[in-house]
Protein backbone atom coordinates (compact mmCIF):
# COMPACT_ATOMS: atom_id res chain seq x y z
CA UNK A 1 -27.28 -9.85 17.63
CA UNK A 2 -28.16 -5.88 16.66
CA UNK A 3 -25.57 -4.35 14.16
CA UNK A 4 -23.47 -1.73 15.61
CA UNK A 5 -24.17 1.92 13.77
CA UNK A 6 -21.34 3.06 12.19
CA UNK A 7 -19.86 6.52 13.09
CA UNK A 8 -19.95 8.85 10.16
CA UNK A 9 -16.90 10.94 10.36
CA UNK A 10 -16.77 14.38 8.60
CA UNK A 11 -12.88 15.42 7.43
CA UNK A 12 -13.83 19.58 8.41
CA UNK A 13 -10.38 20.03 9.97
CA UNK A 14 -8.85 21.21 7.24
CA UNK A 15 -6.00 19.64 4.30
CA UNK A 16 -2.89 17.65 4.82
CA UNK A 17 -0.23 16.51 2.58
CA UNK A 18 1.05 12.99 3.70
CA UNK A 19 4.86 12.99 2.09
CA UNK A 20 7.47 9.93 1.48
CA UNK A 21 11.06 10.04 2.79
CA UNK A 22 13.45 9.82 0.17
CA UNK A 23 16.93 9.26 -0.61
CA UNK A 24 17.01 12.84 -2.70
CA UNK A 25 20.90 12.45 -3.61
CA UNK A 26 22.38 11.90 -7.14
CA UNK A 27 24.33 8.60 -7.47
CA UNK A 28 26.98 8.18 -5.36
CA UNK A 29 26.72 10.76 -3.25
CA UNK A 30 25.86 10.68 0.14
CA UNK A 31 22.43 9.91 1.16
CA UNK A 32 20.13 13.43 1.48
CA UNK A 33 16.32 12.72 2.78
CA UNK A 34 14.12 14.62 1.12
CA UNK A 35 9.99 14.92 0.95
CA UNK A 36 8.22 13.35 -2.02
CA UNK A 37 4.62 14.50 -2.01
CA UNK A 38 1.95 11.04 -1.60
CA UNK A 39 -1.26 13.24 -1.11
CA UNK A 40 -3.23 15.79 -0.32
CA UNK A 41 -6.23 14.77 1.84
CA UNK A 42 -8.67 16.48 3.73
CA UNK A 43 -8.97 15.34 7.82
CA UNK A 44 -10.69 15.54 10.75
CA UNK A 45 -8.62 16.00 14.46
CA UNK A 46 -9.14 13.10 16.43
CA UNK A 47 -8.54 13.31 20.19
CA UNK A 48 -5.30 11.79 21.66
CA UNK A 49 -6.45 9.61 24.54
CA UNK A 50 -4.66 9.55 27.76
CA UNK A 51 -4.03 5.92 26.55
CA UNK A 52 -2.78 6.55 23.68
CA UNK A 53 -0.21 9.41 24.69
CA UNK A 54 1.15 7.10 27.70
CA UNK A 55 1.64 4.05 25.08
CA UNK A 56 3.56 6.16 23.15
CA UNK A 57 5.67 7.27 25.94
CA UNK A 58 6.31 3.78 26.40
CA UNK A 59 8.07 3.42 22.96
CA UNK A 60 10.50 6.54 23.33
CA UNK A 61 7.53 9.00 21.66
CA UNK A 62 5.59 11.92 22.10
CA UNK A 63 2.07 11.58 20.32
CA UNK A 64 0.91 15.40 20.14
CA UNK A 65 -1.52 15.38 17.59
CA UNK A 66 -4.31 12.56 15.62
CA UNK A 67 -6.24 12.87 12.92
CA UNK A 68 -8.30 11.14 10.72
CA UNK A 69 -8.08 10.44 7.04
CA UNK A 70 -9.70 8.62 4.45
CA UNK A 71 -8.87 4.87 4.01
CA UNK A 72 -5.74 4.71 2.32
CA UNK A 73 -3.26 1.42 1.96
CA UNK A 74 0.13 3.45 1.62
CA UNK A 75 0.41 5.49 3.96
CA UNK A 76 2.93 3.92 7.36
CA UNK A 77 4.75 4.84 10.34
CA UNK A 78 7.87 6.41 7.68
CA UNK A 79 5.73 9.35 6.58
CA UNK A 80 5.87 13.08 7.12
CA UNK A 81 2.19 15.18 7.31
CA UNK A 82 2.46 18.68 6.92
CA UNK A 83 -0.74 20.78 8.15
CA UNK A 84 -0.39 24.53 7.39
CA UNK A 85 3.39 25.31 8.18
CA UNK A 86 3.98 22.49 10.37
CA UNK A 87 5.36 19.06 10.04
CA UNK A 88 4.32 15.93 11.75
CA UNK A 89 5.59 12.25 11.76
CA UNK A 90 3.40 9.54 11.39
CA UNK A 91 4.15 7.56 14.25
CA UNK A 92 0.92 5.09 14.43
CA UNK A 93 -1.42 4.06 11.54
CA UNK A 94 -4.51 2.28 12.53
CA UNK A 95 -7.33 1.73 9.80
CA UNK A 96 -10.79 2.12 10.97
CA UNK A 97 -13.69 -0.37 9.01
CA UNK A 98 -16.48 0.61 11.82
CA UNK A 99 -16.56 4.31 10.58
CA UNK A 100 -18.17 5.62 7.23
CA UNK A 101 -16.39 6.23 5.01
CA UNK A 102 -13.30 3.85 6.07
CA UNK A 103 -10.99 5.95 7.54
CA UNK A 104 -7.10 5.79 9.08
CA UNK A 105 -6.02 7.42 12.91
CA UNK A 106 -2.86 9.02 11.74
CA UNK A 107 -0.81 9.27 15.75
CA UNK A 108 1.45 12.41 14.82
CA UNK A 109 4.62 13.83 16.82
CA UNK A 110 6.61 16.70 16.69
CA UNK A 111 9.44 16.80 14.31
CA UNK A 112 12.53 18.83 15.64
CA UNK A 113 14.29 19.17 12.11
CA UNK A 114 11.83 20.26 9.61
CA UNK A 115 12.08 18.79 6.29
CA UNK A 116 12.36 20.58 2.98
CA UNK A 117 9.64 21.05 1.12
């Protein structure tokens, strides 16, 4: 059986940061999210199927943007990208072992209240 060729993905779209939501509060106070910076990572836009923006519908979300990303473990479905002035949250993570280098589809939506940074 012939080997598929792997796709060899260039990240030319520009640089994200990929940030954690945290509890920023002191003790005992109440709970105040705030951004703690993960990475900063170059990408590549990916397109957002028709598929993919009518499964998300179908879980109460609005996928507006993808991108890919190197191969990373850490990041999930909790995380906030920012790209330029605008903030995204990670609503889909699927790694990618057919593509060279390893990469990550990062499904992105809107969100309403921006973050801190």
């Amino acid at each position: 059986m012939p080997v598929k060729a792997s796709r060899f993905v260039v990240f030319n779209g520009g640089i994200c940061d990929i940030y954690r939501v945290d509890n920023g509060a002191e003790p005992g106070d109440r709970p105040a999210q705030k951004l703690k910076h993960k990475y900063n990572l170059r990408f590549a836009w990916h397109v957002v199927g028709i598929a993919r923006y009518y499964e998300a519908m179908q879980q109460q979300a609005t996928i507006t943007r993808a991108i890919d990303v190197p191969l990373l473990d850490d990041i999930n479905s909790q995380d906030v990208v920012v790209i330029g002035d605008r903030q995204y949250r990670v609503e889909l993570v699927q790694q990618k072992h057919d593509t060279r280098p390893p990469t990550c589809v990062l499904s992105l939506s809107d969100i309403e209240e921006a973050f801190e940074v």
